[in-house]
C-alpha atoms as a PDB file:
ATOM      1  CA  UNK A   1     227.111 114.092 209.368  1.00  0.00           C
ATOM      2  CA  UNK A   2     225.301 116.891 210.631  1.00  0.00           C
ATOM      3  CA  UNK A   3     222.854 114.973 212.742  1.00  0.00           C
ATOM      4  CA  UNK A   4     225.892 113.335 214.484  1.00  0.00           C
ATOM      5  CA  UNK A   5     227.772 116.428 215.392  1.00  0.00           C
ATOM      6  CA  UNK A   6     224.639 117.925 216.561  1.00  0.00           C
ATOM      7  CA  UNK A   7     224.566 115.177 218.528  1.00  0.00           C
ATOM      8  CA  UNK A   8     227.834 115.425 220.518  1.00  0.00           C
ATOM      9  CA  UNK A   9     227.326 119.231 220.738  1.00  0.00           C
ATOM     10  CA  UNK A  10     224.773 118.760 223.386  1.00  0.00           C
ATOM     11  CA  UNK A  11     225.180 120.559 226.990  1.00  0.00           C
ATOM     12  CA  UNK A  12     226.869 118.568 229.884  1.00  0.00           C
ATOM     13  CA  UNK A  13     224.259 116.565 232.334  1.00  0.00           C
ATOM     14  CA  UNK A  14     224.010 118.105 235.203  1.00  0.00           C
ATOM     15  CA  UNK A  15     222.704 116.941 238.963  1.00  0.00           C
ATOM     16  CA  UNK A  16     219.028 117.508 238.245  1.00  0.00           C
ATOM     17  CA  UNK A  17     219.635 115.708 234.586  1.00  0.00           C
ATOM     18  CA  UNK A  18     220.707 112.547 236.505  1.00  0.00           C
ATOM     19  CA  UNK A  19     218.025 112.708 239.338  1.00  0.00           C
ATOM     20  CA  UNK A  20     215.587 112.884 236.595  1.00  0.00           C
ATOM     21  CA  UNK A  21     216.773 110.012 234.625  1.00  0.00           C
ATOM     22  CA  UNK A  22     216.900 108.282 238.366  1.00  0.00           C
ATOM     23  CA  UNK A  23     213.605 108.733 239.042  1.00  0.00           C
ATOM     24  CA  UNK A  24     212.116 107.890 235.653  1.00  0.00           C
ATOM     25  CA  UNK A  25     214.153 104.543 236.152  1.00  0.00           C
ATOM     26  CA  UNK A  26     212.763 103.677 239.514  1.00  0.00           C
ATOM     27  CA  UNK A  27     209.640 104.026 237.724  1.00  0.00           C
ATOM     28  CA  UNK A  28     209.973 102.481 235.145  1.00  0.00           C
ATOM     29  CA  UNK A  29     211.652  99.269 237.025  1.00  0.00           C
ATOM     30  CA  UNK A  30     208.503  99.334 239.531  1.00  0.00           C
ATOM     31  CA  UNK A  31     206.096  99.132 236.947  1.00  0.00           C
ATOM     32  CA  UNK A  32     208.208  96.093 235.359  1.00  0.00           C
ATOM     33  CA  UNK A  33     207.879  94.169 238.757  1.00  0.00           C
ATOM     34  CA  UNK A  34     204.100  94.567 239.048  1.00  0.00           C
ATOM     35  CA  UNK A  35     203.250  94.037 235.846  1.00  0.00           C
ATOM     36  CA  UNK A  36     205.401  90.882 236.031  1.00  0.00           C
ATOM     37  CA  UNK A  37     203.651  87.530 235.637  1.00  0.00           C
ATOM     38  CA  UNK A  38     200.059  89.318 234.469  1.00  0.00           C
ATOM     39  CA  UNK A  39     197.672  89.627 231.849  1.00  0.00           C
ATOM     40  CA  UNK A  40     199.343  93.632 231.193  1.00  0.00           C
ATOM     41  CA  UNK A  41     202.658  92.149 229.876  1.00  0.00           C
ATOM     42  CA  UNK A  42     200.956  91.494 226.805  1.00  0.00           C
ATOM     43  CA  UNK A  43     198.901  94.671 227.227  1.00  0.00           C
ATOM     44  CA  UNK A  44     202.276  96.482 227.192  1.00  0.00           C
ATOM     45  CA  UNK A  45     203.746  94.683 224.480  1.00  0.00           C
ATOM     46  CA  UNK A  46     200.881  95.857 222.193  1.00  0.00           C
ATOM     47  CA  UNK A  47     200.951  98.849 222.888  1.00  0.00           C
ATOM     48  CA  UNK A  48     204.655  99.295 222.411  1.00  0.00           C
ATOM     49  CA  UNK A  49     203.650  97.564 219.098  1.00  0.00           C
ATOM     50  CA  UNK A  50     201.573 100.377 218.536  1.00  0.00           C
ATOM     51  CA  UNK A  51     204.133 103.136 219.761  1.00  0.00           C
ATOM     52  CA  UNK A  52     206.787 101.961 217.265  1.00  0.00           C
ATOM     53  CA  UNK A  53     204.471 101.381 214.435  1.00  0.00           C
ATOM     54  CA  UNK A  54     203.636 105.521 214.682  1.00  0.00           C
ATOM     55  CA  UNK A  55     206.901 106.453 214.833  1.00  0.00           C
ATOM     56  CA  UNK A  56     207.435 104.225 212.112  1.00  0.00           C
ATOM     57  CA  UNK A  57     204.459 105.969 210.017  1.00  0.00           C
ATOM     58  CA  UNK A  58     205.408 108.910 210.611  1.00  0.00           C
ATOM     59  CA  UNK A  59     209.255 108.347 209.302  1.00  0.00           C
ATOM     60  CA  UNK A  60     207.324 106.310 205.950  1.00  0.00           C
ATOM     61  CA  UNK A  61     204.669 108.611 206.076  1.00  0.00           C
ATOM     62  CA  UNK A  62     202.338 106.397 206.299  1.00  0.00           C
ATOM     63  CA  UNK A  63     199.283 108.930 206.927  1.00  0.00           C
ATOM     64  CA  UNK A  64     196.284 106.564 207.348  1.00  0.00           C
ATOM     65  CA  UNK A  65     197.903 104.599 209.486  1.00  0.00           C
ATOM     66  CA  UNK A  66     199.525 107.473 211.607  1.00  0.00           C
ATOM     67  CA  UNK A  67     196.111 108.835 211.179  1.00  0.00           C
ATOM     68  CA  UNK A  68     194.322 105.814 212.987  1.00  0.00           C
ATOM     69  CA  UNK A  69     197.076 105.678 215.707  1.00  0.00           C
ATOM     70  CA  UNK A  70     196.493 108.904 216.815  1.00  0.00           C
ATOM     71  CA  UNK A  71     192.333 108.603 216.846  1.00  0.00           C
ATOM     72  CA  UNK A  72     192.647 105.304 219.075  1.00  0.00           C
ATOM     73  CA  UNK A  73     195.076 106.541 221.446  1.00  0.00           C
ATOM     74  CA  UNK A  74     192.519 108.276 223.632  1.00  0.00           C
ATOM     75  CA  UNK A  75     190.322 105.208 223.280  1.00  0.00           C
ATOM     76  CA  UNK A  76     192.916 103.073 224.283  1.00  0.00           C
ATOM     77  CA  UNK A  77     193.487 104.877 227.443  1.00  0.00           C
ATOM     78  CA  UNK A  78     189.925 104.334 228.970  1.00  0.00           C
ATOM     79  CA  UNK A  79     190.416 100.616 227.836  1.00  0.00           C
ATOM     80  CA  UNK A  80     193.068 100.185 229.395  1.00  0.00           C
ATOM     81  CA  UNK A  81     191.456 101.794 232.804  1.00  0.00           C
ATOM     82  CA  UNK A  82     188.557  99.344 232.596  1.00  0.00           C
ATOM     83  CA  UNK A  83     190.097  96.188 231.811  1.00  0.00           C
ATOM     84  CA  UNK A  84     192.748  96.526 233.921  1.00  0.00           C
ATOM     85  CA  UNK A  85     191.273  97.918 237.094  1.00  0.00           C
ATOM     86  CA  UNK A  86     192.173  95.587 239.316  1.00  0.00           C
ATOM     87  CA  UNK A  87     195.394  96.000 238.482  1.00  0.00           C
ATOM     88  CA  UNK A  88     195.445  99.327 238.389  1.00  0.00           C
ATOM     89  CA  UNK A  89     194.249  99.197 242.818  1.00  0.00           C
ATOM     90  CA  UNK A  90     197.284  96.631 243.338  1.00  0.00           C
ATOM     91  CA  UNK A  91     199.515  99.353 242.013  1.00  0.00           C
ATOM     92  CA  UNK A  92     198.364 101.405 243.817  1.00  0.00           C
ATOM     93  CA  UNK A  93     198.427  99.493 246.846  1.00  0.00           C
ATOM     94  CA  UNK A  94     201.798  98.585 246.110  1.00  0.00           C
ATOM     95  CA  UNK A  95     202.792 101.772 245.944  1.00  0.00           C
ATOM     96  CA  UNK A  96     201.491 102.721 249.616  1.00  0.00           C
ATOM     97  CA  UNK A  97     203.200  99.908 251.087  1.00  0.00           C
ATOM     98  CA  UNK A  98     206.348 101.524 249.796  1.00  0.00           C
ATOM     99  CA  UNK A  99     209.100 102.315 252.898  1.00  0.00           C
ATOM    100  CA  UNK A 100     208.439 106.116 251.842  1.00  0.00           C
ATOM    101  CA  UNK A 101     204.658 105.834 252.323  1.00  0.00           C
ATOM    102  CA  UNK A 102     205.332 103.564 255.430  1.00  0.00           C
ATOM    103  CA  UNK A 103     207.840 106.040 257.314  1.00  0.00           C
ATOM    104  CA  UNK A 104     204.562 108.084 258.174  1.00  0.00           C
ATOM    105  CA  UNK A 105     202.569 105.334 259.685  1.00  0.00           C
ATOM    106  CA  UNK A 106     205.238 103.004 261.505  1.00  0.00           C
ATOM    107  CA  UNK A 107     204.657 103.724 264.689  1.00  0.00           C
ATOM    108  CA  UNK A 108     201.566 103.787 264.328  1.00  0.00           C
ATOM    109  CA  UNK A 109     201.509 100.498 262.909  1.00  0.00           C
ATOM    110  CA  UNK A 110     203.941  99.327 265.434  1.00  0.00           C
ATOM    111  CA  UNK A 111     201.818  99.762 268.139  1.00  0.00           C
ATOM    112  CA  UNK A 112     198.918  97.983 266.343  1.00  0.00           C
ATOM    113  CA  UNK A 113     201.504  94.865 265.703  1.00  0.00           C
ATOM    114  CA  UNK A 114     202.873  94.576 269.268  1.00  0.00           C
ATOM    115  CA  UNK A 115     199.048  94.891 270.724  1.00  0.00           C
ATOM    116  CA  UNK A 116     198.076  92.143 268.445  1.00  0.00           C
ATOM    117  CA  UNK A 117     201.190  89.920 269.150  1.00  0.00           C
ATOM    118  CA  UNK A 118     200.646  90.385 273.064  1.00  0.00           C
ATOM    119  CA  UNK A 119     196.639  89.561 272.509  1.00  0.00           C
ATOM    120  CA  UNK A 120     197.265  86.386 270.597  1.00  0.00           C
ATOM    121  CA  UNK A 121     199.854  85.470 272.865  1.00  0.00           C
ATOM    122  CA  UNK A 122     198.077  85.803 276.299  1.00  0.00           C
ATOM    123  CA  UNK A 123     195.461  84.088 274.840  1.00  0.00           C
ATOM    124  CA  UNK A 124     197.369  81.613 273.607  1.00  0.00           C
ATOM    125  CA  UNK A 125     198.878  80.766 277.231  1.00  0.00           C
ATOM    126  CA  UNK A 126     195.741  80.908 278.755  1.00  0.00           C
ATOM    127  CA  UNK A 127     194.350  78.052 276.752  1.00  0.00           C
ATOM    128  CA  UNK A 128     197.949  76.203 277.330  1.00  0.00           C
ATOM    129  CA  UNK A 129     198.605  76.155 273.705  1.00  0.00           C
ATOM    130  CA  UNK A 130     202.233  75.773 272.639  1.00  0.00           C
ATOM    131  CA  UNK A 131     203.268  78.676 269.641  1.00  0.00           C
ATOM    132  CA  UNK A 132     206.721  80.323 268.327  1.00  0.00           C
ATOM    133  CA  UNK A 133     206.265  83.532 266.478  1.00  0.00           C
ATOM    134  CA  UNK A 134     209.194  85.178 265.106  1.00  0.00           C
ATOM    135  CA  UNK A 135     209.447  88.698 263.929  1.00  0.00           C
ATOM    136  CA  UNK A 136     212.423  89.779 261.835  1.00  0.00           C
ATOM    137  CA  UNK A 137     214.586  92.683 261.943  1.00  0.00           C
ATOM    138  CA  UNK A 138     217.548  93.814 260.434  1.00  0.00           C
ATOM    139  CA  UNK A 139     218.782  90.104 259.131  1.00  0.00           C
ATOM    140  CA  UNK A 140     216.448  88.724 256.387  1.00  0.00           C
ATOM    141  CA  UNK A 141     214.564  85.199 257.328  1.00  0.00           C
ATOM    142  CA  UNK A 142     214.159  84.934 253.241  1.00  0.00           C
ATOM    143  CA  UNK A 143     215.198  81.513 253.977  1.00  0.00           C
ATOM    144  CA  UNK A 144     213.079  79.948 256.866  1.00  0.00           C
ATOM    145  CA  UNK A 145     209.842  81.742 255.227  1.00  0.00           C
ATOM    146  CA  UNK A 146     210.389  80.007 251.646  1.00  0.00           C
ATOM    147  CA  UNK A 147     210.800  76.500 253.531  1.00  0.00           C
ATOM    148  CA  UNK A 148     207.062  77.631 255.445  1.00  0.00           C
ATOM    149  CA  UNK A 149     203.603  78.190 254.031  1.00  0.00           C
ATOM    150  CA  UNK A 150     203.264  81.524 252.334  1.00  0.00           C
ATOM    151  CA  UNK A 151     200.784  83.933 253.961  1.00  0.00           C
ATOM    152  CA  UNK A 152     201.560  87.693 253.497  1.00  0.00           C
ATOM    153  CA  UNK A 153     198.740  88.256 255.798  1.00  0.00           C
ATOM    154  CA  UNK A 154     197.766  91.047 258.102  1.00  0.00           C
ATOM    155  CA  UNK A 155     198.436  90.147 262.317  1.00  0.00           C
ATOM    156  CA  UNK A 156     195.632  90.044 263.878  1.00  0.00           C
ATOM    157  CA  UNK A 157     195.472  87.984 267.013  1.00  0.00           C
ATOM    158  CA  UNK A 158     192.473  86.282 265.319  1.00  0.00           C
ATOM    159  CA  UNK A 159     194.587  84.920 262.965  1.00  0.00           C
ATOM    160  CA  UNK A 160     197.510  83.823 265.123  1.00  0.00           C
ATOM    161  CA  UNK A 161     195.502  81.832 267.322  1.00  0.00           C
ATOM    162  CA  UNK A 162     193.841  80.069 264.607  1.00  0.00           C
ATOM    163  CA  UNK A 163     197.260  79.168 262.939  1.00  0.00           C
ATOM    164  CA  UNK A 164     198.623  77.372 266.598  1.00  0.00           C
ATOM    165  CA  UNK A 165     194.968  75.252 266.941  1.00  0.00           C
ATOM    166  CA  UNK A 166     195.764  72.008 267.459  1.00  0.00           C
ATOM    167  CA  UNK A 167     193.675  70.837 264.594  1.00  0.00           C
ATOM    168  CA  UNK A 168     195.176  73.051 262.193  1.00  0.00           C
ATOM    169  CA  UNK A 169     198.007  71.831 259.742  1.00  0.00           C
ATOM    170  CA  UNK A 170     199.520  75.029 260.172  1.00  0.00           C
ATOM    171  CA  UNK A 171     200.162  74.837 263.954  1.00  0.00           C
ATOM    172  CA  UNK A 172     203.848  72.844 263.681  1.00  0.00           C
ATOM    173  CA  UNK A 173     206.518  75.135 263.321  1.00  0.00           C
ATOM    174  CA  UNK A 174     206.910  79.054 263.625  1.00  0.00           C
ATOM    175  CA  UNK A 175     205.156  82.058 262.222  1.00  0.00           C
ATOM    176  CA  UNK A 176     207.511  84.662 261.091  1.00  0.00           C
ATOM    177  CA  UNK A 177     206.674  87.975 260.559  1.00  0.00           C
ATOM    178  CA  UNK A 178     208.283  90.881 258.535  1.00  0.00           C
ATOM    179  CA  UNK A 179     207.204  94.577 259.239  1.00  0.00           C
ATOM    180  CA  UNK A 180     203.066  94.476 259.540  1.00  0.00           C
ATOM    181  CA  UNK A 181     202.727  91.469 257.881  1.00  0.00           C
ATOM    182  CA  UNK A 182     202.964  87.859 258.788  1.00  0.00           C
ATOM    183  CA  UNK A 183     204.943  86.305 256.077  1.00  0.00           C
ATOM    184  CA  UNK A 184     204.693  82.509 256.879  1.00  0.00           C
ATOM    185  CA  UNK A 185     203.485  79.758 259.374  1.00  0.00           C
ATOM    186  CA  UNK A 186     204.748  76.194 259.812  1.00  0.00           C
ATOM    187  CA  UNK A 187     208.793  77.512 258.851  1.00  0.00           C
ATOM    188  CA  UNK A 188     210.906  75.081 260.665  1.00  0.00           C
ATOM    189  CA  UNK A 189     214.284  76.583 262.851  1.00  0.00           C
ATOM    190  CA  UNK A 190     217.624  75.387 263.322  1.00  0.00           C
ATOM    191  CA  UNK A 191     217.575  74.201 267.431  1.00  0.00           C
ATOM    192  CA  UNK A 192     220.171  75.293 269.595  1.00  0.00           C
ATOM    193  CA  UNK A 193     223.423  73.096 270.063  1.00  0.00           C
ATOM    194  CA  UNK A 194     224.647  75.143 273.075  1.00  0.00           C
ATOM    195  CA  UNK A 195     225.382  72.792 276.154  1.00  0.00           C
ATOM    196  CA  UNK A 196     224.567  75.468 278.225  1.00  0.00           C
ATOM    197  CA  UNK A 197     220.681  75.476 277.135  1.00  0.00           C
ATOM    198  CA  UNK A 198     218.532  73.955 280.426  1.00  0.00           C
ATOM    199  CA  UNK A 199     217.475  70.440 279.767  1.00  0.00           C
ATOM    200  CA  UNK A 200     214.260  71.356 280.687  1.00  0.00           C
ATOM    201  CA  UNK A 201     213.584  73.136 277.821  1.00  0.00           C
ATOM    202  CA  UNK A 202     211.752  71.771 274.709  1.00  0.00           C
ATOM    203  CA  UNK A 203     212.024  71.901 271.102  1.00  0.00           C
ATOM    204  CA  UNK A 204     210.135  75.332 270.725  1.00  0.00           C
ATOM    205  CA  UNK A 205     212.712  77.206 273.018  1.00  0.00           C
ATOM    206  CA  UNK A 206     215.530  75.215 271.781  1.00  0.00           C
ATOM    207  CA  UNK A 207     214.464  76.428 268.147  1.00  0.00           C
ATOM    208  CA  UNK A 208     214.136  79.797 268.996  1.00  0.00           C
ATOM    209  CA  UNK A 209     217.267  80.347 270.978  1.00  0.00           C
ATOM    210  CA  UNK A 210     218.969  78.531 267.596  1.00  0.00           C
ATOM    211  CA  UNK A 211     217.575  81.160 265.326  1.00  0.00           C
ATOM    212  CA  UNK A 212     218.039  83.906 267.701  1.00  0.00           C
ATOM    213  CA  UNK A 213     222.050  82.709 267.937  1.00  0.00           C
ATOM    214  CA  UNK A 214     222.454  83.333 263.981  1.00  0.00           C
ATOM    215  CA  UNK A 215     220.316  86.639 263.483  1.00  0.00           C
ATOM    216  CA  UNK A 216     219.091  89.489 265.515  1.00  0.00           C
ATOM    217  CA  UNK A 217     215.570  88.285 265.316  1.00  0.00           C
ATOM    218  CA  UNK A 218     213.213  88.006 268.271  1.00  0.00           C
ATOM    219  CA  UNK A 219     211.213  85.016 269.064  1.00  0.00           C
ATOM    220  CA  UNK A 220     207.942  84.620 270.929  1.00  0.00           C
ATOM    221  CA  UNK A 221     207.364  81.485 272.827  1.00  0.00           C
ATOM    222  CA  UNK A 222     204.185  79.777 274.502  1.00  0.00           C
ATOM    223  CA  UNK A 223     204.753  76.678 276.265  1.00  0.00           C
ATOM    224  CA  UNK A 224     201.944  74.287 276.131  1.00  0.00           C
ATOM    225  CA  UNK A 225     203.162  72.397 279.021  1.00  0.00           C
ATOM    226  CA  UNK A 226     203.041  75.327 281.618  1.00  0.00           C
ATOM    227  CA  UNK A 227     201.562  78.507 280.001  1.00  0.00           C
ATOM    228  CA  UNK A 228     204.264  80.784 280.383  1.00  0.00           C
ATOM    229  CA  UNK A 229     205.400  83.465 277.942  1.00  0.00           C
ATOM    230  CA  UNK A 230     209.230  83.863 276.628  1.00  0.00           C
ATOM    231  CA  UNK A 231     211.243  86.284 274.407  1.00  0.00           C
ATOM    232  CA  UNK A 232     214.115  84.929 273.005  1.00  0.00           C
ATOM    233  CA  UNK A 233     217.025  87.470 272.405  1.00  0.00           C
ATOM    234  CA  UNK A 234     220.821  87.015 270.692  1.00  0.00           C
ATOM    235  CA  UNK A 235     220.908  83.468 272.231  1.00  0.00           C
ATOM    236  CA  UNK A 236     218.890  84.791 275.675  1.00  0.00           C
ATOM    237  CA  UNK A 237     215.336  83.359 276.691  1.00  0.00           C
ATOM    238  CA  UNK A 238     213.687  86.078 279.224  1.00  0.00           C
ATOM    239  CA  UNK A 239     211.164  83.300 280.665  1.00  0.00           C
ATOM    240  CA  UNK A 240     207.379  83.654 282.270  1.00  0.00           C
ATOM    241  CA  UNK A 241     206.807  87.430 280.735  1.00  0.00           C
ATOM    242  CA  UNK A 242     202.846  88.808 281.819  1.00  0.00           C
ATOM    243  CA  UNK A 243     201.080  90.942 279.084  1.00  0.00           C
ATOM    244  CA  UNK A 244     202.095  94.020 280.014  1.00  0.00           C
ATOM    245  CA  UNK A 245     206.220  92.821 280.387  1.00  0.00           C
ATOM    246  CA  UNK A 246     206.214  91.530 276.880  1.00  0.00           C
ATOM    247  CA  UNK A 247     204.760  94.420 275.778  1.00  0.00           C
ATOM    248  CA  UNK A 248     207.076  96.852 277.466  1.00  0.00           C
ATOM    249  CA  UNK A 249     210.020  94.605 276.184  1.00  0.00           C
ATOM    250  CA  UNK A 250     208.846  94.347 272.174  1.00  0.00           C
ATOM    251  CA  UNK A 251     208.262  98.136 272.640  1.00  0.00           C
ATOM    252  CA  UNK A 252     211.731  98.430 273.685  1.00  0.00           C
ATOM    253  CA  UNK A 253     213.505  95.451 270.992  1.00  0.00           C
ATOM    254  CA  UNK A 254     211.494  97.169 267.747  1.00  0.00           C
ATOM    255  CA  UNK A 255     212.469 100.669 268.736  1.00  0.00           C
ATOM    256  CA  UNK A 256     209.330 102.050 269.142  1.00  0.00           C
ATOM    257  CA  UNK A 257     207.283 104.120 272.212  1.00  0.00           C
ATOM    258  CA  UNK A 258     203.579 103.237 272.403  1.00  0.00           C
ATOM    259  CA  UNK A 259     201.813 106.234 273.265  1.00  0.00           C
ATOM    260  CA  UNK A 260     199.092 104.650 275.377  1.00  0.00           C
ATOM    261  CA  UNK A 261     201.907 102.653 277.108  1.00  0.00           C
ATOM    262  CA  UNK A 262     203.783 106.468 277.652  1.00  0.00           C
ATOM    263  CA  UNK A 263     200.358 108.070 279.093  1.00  0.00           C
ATOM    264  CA  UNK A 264     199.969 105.000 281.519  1.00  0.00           C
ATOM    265  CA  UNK A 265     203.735 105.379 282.466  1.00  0.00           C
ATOM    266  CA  UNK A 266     203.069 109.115 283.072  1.00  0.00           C
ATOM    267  CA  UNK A 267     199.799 108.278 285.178  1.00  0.00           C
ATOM    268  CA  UNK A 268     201.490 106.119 287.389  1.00  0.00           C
ATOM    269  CA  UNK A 269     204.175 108.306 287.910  1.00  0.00           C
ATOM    270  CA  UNK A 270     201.911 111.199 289.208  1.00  0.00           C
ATOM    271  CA  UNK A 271     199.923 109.068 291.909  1.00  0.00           C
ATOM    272  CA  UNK A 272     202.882 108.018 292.891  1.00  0.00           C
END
């Protein structure tokens, strides 16, 4: 009974105990998640195989086998780095997509997102073709995206125009996007039952005041009958934006200051 008294004698857990045994548990439940669905769930399974079956030797002492354990564990590690590679880069891709990583480059990446969104969607006017691209916020879309086509693609205006083609199968519905990445095209939205709406509006601005009415997102509209640009706001459709208005105003609804958009503002101001 020695073992077990020794046991409960041991010192109290302090803060840093628990952060420690936080953070190894984060870890721990990240590497679960990417390893998830892959070939390395067997790969880990082995080698916990492996891990138990020393500590087993050892406690049998089994030496030959505890012998052969320990002379193929370095071998095992460069294995492991060339079969699994690929892998290994999505990891670490994964890991500087984190919110953590991401704090450092939003704005950044903010301005790279709204100058892309106001590209694709002057262009978009200019050729008359109709579009509704929806970028989330605070309230999660999870489920308009799952009744779309998965993307998890980078916005570029490239892309966004190619989606709303006429000839595409991807042009009905809306594009949603979540942070930097578009998430989605062809997700259908719930129109808006509001007498109040104009009659003269069609299904596009219907369906983005109705998703705008139940979340806090904020909806781009093209109308393919006359060109013009809207934002759609909490139930409000600002209607015939220019370039540089729905840039000011997407600068202003994701909470972020372009710097160009700052040194023009500045510019003006002093010829003034």
């Amino acid at each position: 009974m020695n073992w077990l008294a020794t046991l409960l004698k041991r010192p109290e857990i302090g803060w840093a105990d628990a952060l420690d045994i936080a953070i190894v548990s984060f870890l721990l439940y990240e590497l679960l998640l990417l390893i998830r669905g892959t070939r390395a769930v067997q790969m880990a399974l082995s080698g916990g195989f492996l891990l138990l079956l020393y500590f087993l030797s050892q406690w049998l002492q089994l030496e030959t086998v505890n012998w052969v354990i320990r002379n193929l564990a370095a071998y095992v590690v460069f294995a492991i780095i060339v079969l699994f590679q690929a892998d290994i880069r999505r990891a670490l891709a994964h890991f500087g997509r984190a919110p953590f990583f991401r704090y450092f480059e939003r704005a950044e990446h903010a301005d790279e997102t709204i100058e892309e969104l106001v590209t694709a969607s002057t262009n978009l006017a200019a050729r008359h073709t109709g579009a509704i691209i929806v970028l989330e916020r605070q309230i999660g879309l999870r489920n308009y995206i799952e009744g779309g086509i998965p993307l998890d693609a980078m916005i570029t205006y490239d892309l966004l125009s190619s989606i709303f083609q006429q000839a595409s199968p991807l042009h009905d519905g809306a594009v949603i996007i979540q942070g930097d990445r578009i998430a989605a095209a062809a997700c259908f939205l719930p129109l808006s039952v509001n007498p109040r709406v104009s009659r003269d509006l069609g299904t596009r601005h219907r369906a983005a005041l109705g998703l705008t009415e139940e979340n806090d997102a904020i909806a781009i509209v093209i109308s393919e009958e006359t060109g013009k640009i809207s934002i759609a706001t909490a139930g409000d459709l600002e209607r015939g934006l220019s370039a540089d208005a729905l840039r000011t105003r997407l600068a202003m609804l994701l909470g972020h200051r372009r710097r160009r958009f700052r040194r023009a503002e500045e510019a003006r101001s002093s010829l003034a």
